[in-house]
C-alpha atoms as a PDB file:
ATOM      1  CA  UNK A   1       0.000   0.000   0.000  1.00  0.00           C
ATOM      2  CA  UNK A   2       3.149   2.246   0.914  1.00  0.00           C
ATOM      3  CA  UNK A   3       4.744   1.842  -2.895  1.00  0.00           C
ATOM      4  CA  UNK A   4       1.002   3.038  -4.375  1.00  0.00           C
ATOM      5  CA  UNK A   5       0.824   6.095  -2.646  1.00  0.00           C
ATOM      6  CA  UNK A   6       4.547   6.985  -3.100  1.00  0.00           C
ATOM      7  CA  UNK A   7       3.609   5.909  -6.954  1.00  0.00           C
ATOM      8  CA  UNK A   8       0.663   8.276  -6.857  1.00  0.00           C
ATOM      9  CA  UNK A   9       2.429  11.452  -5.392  1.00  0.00           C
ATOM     10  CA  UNK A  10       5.064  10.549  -8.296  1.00  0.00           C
ATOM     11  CA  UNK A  11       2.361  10.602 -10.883  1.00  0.00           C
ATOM     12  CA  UNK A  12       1.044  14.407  -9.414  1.00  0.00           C
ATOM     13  CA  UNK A  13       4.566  15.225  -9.279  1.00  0.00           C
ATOM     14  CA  UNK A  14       5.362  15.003 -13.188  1.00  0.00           C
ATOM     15  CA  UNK A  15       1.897  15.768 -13.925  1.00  0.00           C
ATOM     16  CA  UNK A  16       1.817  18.833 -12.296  1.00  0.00           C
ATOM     17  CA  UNK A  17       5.349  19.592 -12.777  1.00  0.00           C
ATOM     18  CA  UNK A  18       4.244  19.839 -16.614  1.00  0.00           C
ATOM     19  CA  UNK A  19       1.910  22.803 -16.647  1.00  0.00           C
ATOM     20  CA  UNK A  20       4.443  24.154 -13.963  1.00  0.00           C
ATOM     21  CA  UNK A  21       7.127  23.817 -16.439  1.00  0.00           C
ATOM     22  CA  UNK A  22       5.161  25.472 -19.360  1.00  0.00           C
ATOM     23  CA  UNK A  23       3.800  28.332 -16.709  1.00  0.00           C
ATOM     24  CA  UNK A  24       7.466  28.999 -15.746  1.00  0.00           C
ATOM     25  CA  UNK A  25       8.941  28.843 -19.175  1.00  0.00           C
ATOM     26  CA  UNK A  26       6.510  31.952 -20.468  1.00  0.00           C
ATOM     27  CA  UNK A  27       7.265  33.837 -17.046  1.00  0.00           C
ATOM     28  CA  UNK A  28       4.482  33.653 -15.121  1.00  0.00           C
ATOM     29  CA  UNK A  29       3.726  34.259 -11.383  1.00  0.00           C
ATOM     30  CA  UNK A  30       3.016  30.317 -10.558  1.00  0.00           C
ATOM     31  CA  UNK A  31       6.109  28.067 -11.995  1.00  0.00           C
ATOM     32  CA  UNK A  32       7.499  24.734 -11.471  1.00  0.00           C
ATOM     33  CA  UNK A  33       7.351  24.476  -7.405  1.00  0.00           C
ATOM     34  CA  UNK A  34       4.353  26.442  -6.968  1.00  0.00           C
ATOM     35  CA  UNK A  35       2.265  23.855  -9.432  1.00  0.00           C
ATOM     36  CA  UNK A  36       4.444  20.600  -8.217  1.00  0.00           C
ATOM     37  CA  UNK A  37       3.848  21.346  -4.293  1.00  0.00           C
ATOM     38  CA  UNK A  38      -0.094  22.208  -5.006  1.00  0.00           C
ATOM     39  CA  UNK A  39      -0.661  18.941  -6.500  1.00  0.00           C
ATOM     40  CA  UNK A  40       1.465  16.699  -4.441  1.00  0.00           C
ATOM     41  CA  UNK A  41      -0.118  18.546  -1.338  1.00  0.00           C
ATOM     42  CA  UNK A  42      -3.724  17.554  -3.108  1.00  0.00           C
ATOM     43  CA  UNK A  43      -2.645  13.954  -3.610  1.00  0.00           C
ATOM     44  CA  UNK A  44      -1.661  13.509  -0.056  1.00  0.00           C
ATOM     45  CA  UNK A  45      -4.458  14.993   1.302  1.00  0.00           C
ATOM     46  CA  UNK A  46      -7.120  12.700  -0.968  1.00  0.00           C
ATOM     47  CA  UNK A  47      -4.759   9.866   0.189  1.00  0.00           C
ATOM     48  CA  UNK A  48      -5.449  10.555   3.951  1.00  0.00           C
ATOM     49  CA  UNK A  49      -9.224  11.298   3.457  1.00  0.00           C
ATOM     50  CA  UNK A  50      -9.628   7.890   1.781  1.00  0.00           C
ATOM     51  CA  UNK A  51      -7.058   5.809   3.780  1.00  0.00           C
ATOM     52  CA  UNK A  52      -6.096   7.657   6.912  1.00  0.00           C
ATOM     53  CA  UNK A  53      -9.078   6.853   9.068  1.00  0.00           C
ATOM     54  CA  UNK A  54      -9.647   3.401   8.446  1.00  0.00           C
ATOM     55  CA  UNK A  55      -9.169   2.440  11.796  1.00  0.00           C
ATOM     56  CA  UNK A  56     -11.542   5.065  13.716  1.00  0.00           C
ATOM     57  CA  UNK A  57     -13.875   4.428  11.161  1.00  0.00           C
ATOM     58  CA  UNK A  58     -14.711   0.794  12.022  1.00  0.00           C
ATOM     59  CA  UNK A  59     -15.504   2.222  15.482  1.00  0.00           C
ATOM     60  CA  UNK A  60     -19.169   2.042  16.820  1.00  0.00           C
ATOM     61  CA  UNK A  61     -18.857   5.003  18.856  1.00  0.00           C
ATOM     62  CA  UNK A  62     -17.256   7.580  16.795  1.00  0.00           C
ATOM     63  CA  UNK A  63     -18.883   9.801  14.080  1.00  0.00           C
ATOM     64  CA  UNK A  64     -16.241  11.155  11.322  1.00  0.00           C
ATOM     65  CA  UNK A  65     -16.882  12.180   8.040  1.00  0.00           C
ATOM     66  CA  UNK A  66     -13.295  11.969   6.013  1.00  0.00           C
ATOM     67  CA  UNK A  67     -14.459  13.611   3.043  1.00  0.00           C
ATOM     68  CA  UNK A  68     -14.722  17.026   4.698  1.00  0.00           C
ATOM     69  CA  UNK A  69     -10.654  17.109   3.864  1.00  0.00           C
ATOM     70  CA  UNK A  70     -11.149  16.638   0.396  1.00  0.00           C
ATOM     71  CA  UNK A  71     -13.717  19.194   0.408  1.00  0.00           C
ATOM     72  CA  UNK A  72     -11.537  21.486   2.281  1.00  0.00           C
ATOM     73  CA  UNK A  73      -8.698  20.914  -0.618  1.00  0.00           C
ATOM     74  CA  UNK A  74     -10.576  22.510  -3.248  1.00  0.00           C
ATOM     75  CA  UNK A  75     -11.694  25.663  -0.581  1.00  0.00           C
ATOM     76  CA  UNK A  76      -8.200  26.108   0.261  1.00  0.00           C
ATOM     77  CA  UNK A  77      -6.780  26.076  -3.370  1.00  0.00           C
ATOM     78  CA  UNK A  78      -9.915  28.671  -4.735  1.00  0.00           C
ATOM     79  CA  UNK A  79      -8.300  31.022  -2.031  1.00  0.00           C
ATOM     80  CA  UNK A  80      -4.745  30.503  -3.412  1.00  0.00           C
ATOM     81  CA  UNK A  81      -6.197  30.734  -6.885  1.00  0.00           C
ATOM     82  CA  UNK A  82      -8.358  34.197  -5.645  1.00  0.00           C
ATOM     83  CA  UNK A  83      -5.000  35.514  -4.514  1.00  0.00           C
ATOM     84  CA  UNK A  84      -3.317  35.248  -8.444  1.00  0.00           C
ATOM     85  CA  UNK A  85      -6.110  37.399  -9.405  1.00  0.00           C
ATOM     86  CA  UNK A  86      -5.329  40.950  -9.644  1.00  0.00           C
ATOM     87  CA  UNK A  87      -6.590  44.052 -11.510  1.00  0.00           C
ATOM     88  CA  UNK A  88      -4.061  46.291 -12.781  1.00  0.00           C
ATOM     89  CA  UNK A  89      -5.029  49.630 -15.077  1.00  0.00           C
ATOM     90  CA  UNK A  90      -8.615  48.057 -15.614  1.00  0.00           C
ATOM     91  CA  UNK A  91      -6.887  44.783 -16.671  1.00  0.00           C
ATOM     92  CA  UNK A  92      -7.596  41.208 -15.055  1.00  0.00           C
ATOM     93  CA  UNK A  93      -4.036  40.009 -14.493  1.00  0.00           C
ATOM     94  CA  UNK A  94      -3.864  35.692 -12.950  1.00  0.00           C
ATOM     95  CA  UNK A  95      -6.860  34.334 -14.018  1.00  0.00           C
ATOM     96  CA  UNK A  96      -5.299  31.946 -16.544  1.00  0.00           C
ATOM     97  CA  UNK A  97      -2.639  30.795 -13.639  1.00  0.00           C
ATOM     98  CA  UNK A  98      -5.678  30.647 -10.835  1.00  0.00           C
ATOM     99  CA  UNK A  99      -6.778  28.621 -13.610  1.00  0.00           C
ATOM    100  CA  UNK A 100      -3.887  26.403 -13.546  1.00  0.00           C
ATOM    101  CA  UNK A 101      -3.715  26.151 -10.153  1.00  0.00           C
ATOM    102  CA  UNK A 102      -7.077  24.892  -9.324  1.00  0.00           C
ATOM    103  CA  UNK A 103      -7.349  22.247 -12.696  1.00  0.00           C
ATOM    104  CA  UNK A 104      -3.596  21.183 -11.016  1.00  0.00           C
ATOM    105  CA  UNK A 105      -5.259  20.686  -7.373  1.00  0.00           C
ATOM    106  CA  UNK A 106      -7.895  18.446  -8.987  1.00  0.00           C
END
């Protein structure tokens, strides 16, 4: 189970590190690191909610919902992507990266 999710925060690593790659090449504000740790953050987080409480949940006495941390991930990266989006001499300046960002959370 260990080698799968190592394999899957791989996997988010190159995939994200591609639009990263192609964002940093043309000079924008989100590059390599900012789109590799935003989706290897996302994968570990989806790997907790589904597998980290597997061991409370088969407990009779305790109520936990795990998919509130997935739903959290996408709150958490619409404020990061918010915070690209600027307005500069009646111009809208980030929305293509807050773009990036969020498709690279998901």
């Amino acid at each position: 189970m260990t080698a799968e999710f190592i394999i899957r925060l791989i996997l988010a690593a190159i995939a994200c590190g591609a639009i990263g790659m192609e964002r940093q090449m043309r000079g924008k504000g989100a590059g390599l690191r900012t789109h590799v740790l935003i989706g290897m953050g996302s994968a570990l987080f989806m790997i907790v909610s589904k597998y980290g409480f597997a061991d409370v949940l088969s407990l009779d006495h305790v109520g936990l919902d795990p998919s509130r941390i997935a739903a959290q991930v996408v709150t958490g990266v619409g404020f990061i992507g918010a915070g690209n989006i600027l307005v500069r001499n009646q111009n809208i300046v980030g929305l293509t990266t807050a773009a990036d960002i969020w498709v690279t959370a998901a």
